[in-house]
PDB file of N, CA and C in Angstrom:
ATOM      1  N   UNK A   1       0.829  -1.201   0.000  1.00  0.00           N
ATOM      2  CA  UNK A   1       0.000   0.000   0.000  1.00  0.00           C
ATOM      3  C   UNK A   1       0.869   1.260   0.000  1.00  0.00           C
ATOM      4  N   UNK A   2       1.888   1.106   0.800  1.00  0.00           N
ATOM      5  CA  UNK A   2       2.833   2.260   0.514  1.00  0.00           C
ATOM      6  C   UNK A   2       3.442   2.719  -0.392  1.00  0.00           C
ATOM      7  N   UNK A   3       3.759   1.410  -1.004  1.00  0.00           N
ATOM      8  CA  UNK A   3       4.353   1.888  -2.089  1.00  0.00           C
ATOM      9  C   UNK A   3       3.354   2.415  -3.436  1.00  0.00           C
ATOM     10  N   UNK A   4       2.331   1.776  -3.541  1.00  0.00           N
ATOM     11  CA  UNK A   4       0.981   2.527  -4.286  1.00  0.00           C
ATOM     12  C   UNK A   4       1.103   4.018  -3.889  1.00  0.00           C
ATOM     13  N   UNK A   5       1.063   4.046  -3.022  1.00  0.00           N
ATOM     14  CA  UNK A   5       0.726   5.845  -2.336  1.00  0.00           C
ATOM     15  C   UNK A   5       1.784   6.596  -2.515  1.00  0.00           C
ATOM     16  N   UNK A   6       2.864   5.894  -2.843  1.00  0.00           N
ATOM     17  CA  UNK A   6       4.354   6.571  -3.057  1.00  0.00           C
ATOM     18  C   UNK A   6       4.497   7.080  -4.835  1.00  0.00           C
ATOM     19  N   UNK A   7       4.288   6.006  -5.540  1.00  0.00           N
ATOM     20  CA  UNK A   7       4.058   5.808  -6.700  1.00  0.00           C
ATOM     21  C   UNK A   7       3.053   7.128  -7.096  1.00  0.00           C
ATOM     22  N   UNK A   8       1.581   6.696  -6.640  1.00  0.00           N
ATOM     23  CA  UNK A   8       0.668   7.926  -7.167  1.00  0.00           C
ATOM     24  C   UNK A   8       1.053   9.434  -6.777  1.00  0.00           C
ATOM     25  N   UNK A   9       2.065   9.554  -5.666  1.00  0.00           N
ATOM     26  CA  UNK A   9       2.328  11.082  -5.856  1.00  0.00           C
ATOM     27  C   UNK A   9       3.030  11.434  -6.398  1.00  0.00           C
ATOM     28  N   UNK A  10       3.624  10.337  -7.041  1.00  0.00           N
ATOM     29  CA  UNK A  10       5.321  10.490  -7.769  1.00  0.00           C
ATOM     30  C   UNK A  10       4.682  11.095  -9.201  1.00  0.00           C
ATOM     31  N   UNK A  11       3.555  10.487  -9.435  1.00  0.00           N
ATOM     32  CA  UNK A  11       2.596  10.285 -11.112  1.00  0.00           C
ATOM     33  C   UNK A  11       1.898  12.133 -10.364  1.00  0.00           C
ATOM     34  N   UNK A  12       1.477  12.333  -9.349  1.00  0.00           N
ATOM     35  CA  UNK A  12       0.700  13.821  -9.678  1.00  0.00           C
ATOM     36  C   UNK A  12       1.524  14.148  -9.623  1.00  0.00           C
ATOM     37  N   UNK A  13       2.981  14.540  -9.523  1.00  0.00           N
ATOM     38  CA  UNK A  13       3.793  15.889  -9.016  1.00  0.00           C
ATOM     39  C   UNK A  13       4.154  15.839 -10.619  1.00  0.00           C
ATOM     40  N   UNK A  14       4.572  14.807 -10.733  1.00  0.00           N
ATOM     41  CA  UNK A  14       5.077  14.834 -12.845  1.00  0.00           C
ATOM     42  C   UNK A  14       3.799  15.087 -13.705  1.00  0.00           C
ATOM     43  N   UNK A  15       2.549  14.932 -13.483  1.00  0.00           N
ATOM     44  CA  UNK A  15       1.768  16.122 -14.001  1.00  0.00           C
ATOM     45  C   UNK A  15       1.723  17.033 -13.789  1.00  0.00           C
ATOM     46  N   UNK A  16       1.272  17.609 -12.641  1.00  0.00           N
ATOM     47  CA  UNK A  16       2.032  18.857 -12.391  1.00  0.00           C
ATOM     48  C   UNK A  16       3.172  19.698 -13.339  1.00  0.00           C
ATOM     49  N   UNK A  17       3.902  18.851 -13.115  1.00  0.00           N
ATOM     50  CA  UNK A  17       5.455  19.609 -13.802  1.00  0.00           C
ATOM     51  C   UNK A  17       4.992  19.829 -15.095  1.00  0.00           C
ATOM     52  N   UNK A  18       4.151  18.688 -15.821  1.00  0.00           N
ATOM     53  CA  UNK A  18       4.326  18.935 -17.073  1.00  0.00           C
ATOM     54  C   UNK A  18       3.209  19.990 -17.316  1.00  0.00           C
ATOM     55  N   UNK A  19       2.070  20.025 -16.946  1.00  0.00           N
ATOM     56  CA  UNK A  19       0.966  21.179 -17.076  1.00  0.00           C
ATOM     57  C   UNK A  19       1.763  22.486 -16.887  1.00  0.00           C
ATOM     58  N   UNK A  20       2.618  23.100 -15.472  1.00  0.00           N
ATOM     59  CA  UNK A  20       3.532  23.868 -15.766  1.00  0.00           C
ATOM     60  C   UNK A  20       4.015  24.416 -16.755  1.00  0.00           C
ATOM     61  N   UNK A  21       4.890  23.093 -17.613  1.00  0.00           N
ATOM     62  CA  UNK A  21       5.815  23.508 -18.191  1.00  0.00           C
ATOM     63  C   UNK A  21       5.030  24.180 -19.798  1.00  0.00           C
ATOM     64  N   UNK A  22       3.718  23.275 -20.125  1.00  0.00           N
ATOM     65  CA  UNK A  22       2.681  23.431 -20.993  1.00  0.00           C
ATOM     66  C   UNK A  22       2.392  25.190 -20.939  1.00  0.00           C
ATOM     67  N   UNK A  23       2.177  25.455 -19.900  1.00  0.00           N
ATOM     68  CA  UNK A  23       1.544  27.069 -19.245  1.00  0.00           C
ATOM     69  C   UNK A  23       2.782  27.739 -19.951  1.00  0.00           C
ATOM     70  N   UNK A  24       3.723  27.376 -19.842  1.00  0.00           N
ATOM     71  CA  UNK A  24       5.120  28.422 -19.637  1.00  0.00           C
ATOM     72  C   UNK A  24       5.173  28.738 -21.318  1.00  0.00           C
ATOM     73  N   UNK A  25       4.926  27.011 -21.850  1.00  0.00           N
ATOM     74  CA  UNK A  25       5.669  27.335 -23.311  1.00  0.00           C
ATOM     75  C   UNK A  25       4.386  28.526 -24.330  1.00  0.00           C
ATOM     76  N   UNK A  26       2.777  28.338 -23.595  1.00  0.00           N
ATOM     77  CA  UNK A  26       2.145  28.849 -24.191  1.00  0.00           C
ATOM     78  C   UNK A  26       1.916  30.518 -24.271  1.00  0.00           C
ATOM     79  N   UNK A  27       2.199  30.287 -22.758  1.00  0.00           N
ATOM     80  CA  UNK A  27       2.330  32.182 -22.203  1.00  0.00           C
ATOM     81  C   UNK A  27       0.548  32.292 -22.371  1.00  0.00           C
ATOM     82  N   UNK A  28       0.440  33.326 -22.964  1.00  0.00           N
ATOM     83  CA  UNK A  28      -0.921  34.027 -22.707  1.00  0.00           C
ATOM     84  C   UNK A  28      -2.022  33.119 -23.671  1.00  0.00           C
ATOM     85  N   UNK A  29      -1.736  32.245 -24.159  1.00  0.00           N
ATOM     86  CA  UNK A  29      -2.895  31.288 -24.703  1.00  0.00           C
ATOM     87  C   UNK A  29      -2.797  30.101 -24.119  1.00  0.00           C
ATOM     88  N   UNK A  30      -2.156  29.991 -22.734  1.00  0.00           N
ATOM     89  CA  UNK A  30      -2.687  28.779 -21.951  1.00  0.00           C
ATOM     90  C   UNK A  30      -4.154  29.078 -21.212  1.00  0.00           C
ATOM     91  N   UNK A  31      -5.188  28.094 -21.062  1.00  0.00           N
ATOM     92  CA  UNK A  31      -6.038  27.893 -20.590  1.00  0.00           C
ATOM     93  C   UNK A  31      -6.177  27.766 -19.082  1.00  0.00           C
ATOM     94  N   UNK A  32      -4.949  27.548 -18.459  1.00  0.00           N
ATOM     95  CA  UNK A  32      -4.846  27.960 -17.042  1.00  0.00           C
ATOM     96  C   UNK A  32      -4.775  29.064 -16.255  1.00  0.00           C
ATOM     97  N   UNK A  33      -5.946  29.369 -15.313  1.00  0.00           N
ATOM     98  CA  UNK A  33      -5.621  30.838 -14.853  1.00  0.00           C
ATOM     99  C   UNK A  33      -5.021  30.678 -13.605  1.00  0.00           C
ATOM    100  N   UNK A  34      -4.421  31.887 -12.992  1.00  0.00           N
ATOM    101  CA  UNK A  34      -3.400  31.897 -12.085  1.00  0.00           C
ATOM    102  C   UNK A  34      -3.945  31.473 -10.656  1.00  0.00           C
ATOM    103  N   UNK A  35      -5.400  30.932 -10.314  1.00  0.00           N
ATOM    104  CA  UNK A  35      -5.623  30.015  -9.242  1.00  0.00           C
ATOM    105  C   UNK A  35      -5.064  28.819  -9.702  1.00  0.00           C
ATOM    106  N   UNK A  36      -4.948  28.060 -10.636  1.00  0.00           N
ATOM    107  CA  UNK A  36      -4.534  27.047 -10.863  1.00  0.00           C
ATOM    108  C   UNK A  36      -3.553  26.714 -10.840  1.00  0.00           C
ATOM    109  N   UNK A  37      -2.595  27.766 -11.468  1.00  0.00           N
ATOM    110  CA  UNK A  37      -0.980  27.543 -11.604  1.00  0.00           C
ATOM    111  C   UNK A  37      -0.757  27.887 -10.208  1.00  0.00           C
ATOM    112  N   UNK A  38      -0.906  28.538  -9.617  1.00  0.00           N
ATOM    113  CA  UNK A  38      -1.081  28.605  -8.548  1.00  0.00           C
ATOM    114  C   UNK A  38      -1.038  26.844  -7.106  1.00  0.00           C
ATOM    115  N   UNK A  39      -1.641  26.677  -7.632  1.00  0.00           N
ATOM    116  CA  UNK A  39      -2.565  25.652  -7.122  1.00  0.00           C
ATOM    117  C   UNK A  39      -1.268  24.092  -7.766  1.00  0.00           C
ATOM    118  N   UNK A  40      -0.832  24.278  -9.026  1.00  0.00           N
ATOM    119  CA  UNK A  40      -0.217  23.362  -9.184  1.00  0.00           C
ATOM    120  C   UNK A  40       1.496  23.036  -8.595  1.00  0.00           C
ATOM    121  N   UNK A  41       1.822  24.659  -8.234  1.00  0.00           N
ATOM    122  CA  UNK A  41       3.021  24.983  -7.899  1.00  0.00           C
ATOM    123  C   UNK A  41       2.728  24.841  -6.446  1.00  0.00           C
ATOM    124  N   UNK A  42       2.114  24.912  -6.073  1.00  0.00           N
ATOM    125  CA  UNK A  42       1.310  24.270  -3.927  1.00  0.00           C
ATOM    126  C   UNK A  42       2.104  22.485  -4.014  1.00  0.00           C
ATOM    127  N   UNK A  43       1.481  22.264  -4.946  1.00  0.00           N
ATOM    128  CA  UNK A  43       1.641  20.773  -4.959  1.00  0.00           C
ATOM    129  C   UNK A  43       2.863  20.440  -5.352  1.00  0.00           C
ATOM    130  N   UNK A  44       3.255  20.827  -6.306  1.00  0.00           N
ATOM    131  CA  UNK A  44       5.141  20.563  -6.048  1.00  0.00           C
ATOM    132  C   UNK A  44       6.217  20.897  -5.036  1.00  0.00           C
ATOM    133  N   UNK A  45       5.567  21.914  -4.851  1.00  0.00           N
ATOM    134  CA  UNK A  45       6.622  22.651  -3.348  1.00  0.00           C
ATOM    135  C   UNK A  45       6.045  21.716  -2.111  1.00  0.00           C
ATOM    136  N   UNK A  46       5.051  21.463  -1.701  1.00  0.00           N
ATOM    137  CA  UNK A  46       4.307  20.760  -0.694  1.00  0.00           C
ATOM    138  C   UNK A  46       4.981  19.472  -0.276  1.00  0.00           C
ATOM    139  N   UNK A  47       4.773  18.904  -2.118  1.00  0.00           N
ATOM    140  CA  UNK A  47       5.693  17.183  -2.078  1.00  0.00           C
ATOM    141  C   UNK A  47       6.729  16.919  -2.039  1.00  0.00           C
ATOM    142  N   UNK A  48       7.867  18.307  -2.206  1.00  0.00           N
ATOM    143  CA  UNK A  48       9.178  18.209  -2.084  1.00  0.00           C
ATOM    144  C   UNK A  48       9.326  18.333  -0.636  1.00  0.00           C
ATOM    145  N   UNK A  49       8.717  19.196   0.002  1.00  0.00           N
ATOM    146  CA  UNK A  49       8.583  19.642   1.382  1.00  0.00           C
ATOM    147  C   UNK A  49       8.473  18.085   2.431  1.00  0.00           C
ATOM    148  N   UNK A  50       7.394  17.768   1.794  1.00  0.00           N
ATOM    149  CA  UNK A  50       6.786  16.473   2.269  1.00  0.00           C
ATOM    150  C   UNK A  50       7.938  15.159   2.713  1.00  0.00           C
ATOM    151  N   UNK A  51       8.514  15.132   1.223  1.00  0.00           N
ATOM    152  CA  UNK A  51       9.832  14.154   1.440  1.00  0.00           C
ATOM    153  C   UNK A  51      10.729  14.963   2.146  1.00  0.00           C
ATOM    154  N   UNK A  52      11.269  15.958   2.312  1.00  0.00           N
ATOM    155  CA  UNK A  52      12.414  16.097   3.583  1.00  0.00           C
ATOM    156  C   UNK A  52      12.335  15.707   4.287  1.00  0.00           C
ATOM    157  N   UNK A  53      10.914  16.087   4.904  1.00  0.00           N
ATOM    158  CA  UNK A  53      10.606  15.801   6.206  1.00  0.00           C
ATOM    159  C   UNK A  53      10.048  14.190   6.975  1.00  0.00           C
ATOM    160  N   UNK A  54      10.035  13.421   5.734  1.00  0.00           N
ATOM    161  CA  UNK A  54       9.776  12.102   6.068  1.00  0.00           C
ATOM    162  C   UNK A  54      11.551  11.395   6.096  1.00  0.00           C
ATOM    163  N   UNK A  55      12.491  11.978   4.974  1.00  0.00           N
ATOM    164  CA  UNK A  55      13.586  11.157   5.280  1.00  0.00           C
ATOM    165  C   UNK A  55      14.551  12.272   6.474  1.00  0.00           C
ATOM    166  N   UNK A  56      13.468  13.240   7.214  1.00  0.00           N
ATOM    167  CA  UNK A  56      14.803  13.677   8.490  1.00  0.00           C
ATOM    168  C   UNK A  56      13.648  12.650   9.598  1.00  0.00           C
ATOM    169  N   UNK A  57      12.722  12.154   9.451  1.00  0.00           N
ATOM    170  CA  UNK A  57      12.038  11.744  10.707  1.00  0.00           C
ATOM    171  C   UNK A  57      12.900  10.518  10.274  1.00  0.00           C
ATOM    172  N   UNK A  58      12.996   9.791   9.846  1.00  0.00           N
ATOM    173  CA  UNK A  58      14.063   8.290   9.347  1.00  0.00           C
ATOM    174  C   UNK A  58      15.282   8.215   9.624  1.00  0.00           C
ATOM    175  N   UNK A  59      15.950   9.690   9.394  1.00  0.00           N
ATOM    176  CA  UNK A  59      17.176   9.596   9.996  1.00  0.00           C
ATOM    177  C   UNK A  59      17.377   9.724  11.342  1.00  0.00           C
ATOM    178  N   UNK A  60      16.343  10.908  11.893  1.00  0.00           N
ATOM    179  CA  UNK A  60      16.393  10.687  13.263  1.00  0.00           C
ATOM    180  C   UNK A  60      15.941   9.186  14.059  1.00  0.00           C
ATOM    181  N   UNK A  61      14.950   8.704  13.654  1.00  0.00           N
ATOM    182  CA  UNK A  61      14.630   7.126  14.048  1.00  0.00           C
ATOM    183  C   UNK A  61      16.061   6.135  14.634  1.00  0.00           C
ATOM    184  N   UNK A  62      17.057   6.424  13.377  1.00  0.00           N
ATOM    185  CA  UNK A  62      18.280   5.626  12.693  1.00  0.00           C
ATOM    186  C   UNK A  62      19.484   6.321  14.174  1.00  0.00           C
ATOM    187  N   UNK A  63      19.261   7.281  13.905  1.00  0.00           N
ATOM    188  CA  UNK A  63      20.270   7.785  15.475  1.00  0.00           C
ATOM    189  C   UNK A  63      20.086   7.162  16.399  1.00  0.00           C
ATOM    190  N   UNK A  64      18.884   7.108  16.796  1.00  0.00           N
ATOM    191  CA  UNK A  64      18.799   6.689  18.024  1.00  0.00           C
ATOM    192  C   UNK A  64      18.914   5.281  18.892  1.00  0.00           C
TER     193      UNK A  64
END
């Protein structure tokens, strides 16, 4: 199960990236408005955030 749950955020954050990168190349004829991009850049910063803080709780575990 973990690894399912590991997997599926691995699959939204790389949509993410790529909708991003879609926005960037189109400029002002992307269909995304800035709640969204918004909203998609939450979720990349969030999940990077997310993993620090799961491999410093692991390392601390490992110290002790």
């Amino acid at each position: 199960m973990t690894t399912y749950m590991q997997s599926l955020r691995t699959k939204t954050i790389h949509q993410a990236r790529i909708k991003l990168s879609k926005h960037r190349d189109l400029g002002e004829q992307s269909s995304l408005n800035i709640f969204q991009v918004a909203d998609l850049m939450d979720r990349i910063h969030n999940a990077s955030k997310k993993a620090e803080e799961n491999n410093s709780v692991f390392f601390s575990i490992g110290m002790n």
